[in-house]
Protein backbone atom coordinates (compact mmCIF):
# COMPACT_ATOMS: atom_id res chain seq x y z
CA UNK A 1 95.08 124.41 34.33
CA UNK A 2 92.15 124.85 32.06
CA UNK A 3 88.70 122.62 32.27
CA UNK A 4 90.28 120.26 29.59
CA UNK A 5 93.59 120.16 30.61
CA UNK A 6 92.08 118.79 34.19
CA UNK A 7 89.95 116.07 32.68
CA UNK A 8 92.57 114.90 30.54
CA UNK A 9 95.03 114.80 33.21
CA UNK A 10 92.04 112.95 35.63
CA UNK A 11 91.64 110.77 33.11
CA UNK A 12 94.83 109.94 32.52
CA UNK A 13 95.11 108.95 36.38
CA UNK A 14 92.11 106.94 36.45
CA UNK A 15 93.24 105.16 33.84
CA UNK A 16 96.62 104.40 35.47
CA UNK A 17 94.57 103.29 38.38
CA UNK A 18 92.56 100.93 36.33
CA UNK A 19 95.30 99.14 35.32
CA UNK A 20 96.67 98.57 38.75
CA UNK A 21 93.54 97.07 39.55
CA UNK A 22 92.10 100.17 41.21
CA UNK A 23 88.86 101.44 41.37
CA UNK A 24 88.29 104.97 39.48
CA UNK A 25 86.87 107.52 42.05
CA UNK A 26 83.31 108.40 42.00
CA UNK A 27 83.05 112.40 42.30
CA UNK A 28 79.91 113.94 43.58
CA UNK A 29 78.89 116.31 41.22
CA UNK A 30 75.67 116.73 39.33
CA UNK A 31 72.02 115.98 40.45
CA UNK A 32 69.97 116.66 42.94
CA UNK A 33 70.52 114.02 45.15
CA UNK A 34 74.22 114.36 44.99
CA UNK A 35 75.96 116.28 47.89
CA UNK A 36 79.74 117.82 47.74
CA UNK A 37 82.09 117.15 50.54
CA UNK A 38 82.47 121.05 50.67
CA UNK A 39 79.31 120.95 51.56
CA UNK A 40 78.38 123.42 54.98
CA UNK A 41 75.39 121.00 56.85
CA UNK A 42 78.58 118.63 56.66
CA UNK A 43 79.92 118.98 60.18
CA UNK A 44 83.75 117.69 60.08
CA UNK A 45 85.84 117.31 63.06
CA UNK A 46 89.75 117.16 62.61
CA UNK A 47 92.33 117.80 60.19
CA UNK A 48 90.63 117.61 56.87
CA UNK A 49 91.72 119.27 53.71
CA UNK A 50 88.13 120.15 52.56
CA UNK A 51 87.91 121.14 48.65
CA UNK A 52 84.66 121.35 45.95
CA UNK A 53 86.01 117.97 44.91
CA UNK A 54 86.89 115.74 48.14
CA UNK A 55 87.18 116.15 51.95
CA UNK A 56 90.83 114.43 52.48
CA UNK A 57 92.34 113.22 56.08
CA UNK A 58 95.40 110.79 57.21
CA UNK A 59 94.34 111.11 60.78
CA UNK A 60 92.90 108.48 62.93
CA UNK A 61 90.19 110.44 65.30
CA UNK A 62 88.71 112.23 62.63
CA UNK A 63 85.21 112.49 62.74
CA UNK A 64 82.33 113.56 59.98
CA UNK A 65 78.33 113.39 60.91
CA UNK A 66 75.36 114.33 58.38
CA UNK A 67 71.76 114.14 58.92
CA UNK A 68 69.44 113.01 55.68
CA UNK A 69 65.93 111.87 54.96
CA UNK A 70 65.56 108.44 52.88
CA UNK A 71 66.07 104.71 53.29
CA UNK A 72 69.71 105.15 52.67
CA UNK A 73 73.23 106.84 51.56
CA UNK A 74 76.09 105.82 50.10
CA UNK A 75 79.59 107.28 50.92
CA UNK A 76 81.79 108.45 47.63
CA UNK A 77 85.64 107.84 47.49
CA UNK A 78 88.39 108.38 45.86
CA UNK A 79 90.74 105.04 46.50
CA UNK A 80 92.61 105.27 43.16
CA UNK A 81 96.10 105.70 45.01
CA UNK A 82 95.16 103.92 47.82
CA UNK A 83 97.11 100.65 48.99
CA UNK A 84 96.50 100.57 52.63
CA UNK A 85 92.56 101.21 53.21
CA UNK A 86 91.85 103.19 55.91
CA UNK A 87 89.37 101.69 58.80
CA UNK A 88 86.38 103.75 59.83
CA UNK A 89 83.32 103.16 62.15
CA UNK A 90 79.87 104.42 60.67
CA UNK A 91 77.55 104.58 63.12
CA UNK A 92 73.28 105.23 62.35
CA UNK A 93 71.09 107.08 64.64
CA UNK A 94 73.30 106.86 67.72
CA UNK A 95 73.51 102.94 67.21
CA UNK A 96 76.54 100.44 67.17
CA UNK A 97 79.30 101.16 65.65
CA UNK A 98 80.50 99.53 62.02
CA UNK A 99 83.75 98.47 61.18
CA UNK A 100 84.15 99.16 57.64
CA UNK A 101 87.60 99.43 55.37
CA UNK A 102 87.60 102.76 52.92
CA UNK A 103 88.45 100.15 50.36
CA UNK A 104 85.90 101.10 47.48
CA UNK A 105 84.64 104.20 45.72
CA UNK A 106 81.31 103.39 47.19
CA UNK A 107 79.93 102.47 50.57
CA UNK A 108 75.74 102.04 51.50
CA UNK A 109 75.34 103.11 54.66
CA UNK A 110 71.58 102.05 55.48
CA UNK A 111 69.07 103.12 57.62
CA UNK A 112 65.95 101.96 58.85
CA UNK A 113 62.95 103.63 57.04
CA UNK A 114 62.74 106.92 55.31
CA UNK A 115 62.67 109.38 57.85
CA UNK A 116 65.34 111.56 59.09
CA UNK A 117 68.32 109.81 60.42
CA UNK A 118 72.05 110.75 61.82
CA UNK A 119 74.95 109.37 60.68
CA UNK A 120 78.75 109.49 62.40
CA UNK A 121 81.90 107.81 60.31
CA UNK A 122 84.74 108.35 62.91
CA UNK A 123 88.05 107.47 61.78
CA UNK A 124 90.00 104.38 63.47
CA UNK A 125 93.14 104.01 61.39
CA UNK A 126 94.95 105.30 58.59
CA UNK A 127 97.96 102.77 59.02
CA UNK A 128 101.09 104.92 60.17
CA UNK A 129 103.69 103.23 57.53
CA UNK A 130 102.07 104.21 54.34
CA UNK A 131 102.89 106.90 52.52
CA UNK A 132 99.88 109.29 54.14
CA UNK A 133 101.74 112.67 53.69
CA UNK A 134 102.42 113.47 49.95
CA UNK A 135 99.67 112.88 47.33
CA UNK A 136 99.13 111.07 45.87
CA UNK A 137 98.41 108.97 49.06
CA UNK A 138 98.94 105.18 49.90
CA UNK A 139 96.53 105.46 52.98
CA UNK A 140 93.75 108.24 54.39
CA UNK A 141 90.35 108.83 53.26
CA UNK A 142 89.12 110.93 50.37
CA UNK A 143 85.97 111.88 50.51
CA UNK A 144 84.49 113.20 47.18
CA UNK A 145 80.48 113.24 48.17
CA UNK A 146 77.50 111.62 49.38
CA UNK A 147 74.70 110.18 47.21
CA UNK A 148 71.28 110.38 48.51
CA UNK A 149 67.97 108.08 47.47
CA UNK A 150 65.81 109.85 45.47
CA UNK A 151 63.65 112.19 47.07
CA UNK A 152 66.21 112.34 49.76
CA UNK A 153 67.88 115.30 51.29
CA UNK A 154 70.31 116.59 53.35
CA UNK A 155 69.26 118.63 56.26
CA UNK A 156 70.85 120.96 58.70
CA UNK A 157 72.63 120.27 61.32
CA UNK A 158 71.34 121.98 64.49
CA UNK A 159 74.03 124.88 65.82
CA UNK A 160 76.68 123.93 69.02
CA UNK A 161 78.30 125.52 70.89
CA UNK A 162 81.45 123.09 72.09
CA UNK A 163 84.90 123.74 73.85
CA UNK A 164 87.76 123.31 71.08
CA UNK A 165 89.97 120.45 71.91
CA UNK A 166 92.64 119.83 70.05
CA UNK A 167 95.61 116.71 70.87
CA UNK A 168 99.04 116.40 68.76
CA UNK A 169 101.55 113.78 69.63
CA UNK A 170 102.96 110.76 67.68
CA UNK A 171 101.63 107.14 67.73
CA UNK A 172 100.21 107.27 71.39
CA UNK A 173 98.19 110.07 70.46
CA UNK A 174 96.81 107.82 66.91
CA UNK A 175 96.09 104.97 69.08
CA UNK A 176 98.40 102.53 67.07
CA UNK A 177 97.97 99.47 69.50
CA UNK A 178 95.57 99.87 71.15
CA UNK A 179 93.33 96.63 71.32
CA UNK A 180 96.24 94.13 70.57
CA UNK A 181 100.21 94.08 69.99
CA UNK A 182 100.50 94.61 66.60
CA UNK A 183 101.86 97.44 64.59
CA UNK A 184 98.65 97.25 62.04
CA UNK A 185 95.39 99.05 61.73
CA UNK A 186 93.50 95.82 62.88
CA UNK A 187 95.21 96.50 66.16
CA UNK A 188 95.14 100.78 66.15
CA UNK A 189 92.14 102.64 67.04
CA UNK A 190 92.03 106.34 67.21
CA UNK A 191 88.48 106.19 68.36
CA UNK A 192 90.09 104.26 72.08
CA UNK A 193 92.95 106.19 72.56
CA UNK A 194 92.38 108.99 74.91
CA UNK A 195 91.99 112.23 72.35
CA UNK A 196 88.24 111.12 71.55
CA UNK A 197 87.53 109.99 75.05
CA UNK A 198 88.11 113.16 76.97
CA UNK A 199 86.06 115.13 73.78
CA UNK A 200 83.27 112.70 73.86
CA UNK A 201 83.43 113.46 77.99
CA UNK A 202 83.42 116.98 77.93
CA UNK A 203 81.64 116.77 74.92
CA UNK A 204 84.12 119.02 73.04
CA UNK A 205 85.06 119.52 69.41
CA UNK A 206 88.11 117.50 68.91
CA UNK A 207 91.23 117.76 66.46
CA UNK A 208 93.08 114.11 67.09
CA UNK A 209 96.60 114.25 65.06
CA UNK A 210 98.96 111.85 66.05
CA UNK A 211 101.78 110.32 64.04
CA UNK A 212 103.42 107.10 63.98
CA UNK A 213 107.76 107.88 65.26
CA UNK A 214 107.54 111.09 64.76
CA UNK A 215 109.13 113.83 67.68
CA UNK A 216 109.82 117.51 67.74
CA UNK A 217 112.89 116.45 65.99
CA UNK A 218 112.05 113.24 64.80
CA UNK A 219 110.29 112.48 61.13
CA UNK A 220 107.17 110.13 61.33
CA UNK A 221 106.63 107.45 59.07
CA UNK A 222 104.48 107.55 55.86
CA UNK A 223 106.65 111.00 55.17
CA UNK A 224 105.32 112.92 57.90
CA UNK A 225 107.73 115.26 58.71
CA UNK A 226 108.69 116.33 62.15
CA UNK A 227 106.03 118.02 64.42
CA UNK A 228 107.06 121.42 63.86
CA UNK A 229 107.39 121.41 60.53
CA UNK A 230 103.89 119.13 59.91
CA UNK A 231 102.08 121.33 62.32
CA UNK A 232 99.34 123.77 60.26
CA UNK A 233 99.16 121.32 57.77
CA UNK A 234 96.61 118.30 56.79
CA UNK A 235 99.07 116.96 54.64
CA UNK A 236 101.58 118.20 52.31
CA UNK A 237 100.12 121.04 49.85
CA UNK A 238 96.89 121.17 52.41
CA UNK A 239 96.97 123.90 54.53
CA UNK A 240 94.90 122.48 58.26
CA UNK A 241 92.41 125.19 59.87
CA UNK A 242 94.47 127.67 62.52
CA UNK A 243 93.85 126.56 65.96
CA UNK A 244 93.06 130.50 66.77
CA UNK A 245 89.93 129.33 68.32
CA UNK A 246 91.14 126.48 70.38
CA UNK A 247 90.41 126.03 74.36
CA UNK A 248 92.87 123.61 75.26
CA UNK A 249 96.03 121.92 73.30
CA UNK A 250 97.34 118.72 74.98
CA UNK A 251 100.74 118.04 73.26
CA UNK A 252 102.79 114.65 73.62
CA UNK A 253 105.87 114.67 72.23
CA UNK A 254 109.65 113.60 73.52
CA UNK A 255 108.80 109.68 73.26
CA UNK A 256 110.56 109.35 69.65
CA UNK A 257 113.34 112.04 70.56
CA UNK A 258 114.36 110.01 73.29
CA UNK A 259 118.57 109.57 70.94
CA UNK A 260 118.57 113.14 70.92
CA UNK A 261 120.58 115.28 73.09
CA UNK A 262 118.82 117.44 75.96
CA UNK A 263 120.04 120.83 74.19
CA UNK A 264 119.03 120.09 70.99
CA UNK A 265 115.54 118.86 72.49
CA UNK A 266 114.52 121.70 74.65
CA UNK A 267 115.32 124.57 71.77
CA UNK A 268 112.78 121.70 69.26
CA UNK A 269 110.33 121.54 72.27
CA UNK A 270 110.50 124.78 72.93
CA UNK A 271 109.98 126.39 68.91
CA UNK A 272 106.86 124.05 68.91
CA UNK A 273 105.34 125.54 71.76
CA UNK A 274 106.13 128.40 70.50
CA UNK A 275 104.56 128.02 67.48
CA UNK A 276 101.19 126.77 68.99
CA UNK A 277 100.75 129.46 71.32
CA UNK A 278 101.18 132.05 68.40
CA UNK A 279 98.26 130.18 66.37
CA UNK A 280 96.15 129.97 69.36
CA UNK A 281 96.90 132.62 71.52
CA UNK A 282 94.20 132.41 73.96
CA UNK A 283 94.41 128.27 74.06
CA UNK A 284 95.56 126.65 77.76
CA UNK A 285 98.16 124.22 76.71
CA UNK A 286 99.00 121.10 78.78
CA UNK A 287 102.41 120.03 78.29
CA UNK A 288 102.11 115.62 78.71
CA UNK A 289 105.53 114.16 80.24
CA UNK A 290 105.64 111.32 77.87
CA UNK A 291 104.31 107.86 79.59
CA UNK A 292 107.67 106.41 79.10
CA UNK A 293 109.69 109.30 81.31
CA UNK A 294 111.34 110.30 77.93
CA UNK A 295 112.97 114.00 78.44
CA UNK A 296 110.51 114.36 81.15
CA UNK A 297 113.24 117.09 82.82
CA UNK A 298 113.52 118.63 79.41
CA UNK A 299 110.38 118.99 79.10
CA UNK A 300 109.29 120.26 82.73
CA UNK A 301 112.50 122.94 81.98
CA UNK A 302 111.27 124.44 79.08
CA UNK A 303 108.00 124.80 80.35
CA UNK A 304 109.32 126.56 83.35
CA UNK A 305 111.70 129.19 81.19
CA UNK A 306 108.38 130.10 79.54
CA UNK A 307 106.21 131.22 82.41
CA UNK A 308 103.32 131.91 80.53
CA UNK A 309 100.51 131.22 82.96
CA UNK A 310 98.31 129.58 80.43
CA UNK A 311 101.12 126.69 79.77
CA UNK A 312 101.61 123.81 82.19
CA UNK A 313 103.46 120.83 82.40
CA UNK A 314 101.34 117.81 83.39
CA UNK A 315 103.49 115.15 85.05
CA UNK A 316 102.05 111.66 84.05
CA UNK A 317 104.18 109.40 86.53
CA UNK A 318 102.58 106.20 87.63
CA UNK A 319 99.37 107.29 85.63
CA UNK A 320 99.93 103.53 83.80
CA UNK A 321 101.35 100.68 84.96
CA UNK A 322 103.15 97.96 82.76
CA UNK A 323 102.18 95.18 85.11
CA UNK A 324 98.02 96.02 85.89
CA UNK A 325 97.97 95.59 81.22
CA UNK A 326 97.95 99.33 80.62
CA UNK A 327 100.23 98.89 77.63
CA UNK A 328 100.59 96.53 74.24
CA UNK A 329 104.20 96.00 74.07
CA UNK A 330 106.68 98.62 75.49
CA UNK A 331 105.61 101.71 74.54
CA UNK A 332 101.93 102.22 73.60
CA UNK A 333 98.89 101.94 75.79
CA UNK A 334 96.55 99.51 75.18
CA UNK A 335 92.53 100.38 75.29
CA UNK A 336 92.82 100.28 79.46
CA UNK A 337 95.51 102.01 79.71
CA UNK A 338 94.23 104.97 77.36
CA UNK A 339 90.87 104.76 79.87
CA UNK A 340 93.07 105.62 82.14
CA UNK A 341 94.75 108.65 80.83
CA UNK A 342 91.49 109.93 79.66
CA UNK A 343 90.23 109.71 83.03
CA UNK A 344 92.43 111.77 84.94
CA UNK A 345 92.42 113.96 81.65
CA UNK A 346 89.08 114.47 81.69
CA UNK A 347 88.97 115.14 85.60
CA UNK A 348 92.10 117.89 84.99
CA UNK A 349 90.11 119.90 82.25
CA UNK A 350 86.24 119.56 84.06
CA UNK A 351 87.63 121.74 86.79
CA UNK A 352 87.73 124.81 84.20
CA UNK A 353 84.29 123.95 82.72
């Protein structure tokens, strides 16, 4: 598509957004106190589809941190599509955590004075039953820049050297449910569920994906496909980073397969551990029985016919109990019951350290 043809057909979109009552995106480009979400002192964590023109993820987890000089920044975003607003945290300097909705092209995030400051936005929900899969999206963040004061800059961040965690399941793994019993993002927070607590532990680099009903054979909702088709992917047409470097993979799956068959299970289960090991061939991968029992023999089978030595089944029996509150509704641990998880996580994976 040629330079006009783009801006004709951008235009075109905002304008369709305009009349929906939507506001156009603000794109960072131009200036010197404008900063591109491709942008390398930009440290992302997660599944994010990272272009010149916005930094794009549907996951709940996902993490970006900057450091800059000046009194403030404000956060660009593209929100022309968007009907359910993501929820984020933004967090200054290691202080409390914000609750703000992604539900603007433009968010101050302030700072006290002009020195040089740290800022996290960690992701808490991109609501599970909005379209979050095929652009153009209902629900997710788009990033398209940052806009510094004047006479502010962006500075580097300084180099680390962390262990590569990376967590796929369904809506367990996204934290829907987590502080209360509701199926909304008011009640789901990626940031609780157990993903981020065993990174921040360890203090690891974490990928968090995790989508609402979806199994190894089982579609999610918002048009997720199923896991072994959605896997290497941010979203459709967004190829995700390979997991080549990864140190550990905990997978939970088999909760939302629980109507299928155990043949038709195992040879699912067993393709997408197939397919993991060959992007991350070097990766110890920790096979969760799903909290609710669900193909738990299946599971512990497969896992068995495989014998690879870096591979292991973890059996999570009487990790959480219904009656001590360690799950909202049936299904889905609440905030405790993730602590828990995390905990004996956390106490599995320090022993390798």
């Amino acid at each position: 598509m040629s330079g006009v043809d783009r801006r004709t057909s951008l235009a075109a979109a905002v304008a369709v957004g305009l009349l929906l009552g939507a506001q156009p995106p603000v794109f960072a480009s131009g200036g010197p106190n404008v900063v591109r979400p491709d942008d390398r002192r930009l440290a992302y964590e997660g599944h994010w589809g990272r272009t010149a023109e916005a930094a794009t993820t549907v996951n709940s987890g996902s993490r970006l941190s900057f450091r800059f000089t000046g009194g403030s920044v404000h956060a660009l975003f593209d929100v022309a599509s968007i009907t359910v607003p993501a929820q984020i945290y933004v967090s200054v300097d290691g202080g409390p955590k914000r609750l703000r909705a992604v539900d603007r092209s433009d968010l101050e995030i302030t700072a006290g004075g002009r020195g040089a400051h740290s800022v996290e936005i960690s992701v808490k929900d991109v609501y599970s039953r909005a379209n979050r899969w095929t652009p153009p999206l209902e629900t997710g963040v788009v990033l398209t820049g940052l806009r510094l004061d004047d006479g502010g800059r962006l500075l580097r961040q300084p180099a680390q050297s962390a262990r590569k965690l990376a967590f796929y399941g369904d809506s367990i793994t996204q934290g829907v449910m987590a502080l209360c019993e509701l199926n909304t993002s008011d009640c789901a927070d990626g940031t609780a569920a157990y993903p981020t607590l065993v990174a921040d532990a360890l203090h690891g680099s974490l990928t968090q994906v995790g989508f609402g009903r979806q199994g190894v054979i089982q579609t999610g909702n918002g048009g997720v496909p199923a896991a072994p088709d959605a896997y290497g992917w941010n979203h459709a047409g967004s190829r995700a980073d390979s997991d080549r470097r990864a140190d550990v993979i905990v997978v939970n799956q088999g909760t939302n397969d629980a109507t299928y068959g155990a043949d038709a299970f195992r040879a699912a289960y067993r393709a997408y551990l197939d397919e993991l090991r060959a992007a991350a061939p070097h990766a110890r991968i920790l096979a969760l029985r799903p909290f609710n029992g669900a193909h738990a023999d299946d599971i512990a089978a497969v896992i068995g016919e495989l014998a690879d030595p870096r591979t292991d089944f973890v059996d999570t029996t009487d990790w959480l109990s219904p009656a001590d509150g360690d799950f909202n509704g049936t299904v889905h641990p609440s905030a405790q019951g993730h602590r828990k998880v995390a905990d004996r996580l956390i106490a599995l994976l320090a022993k390798e350290r």
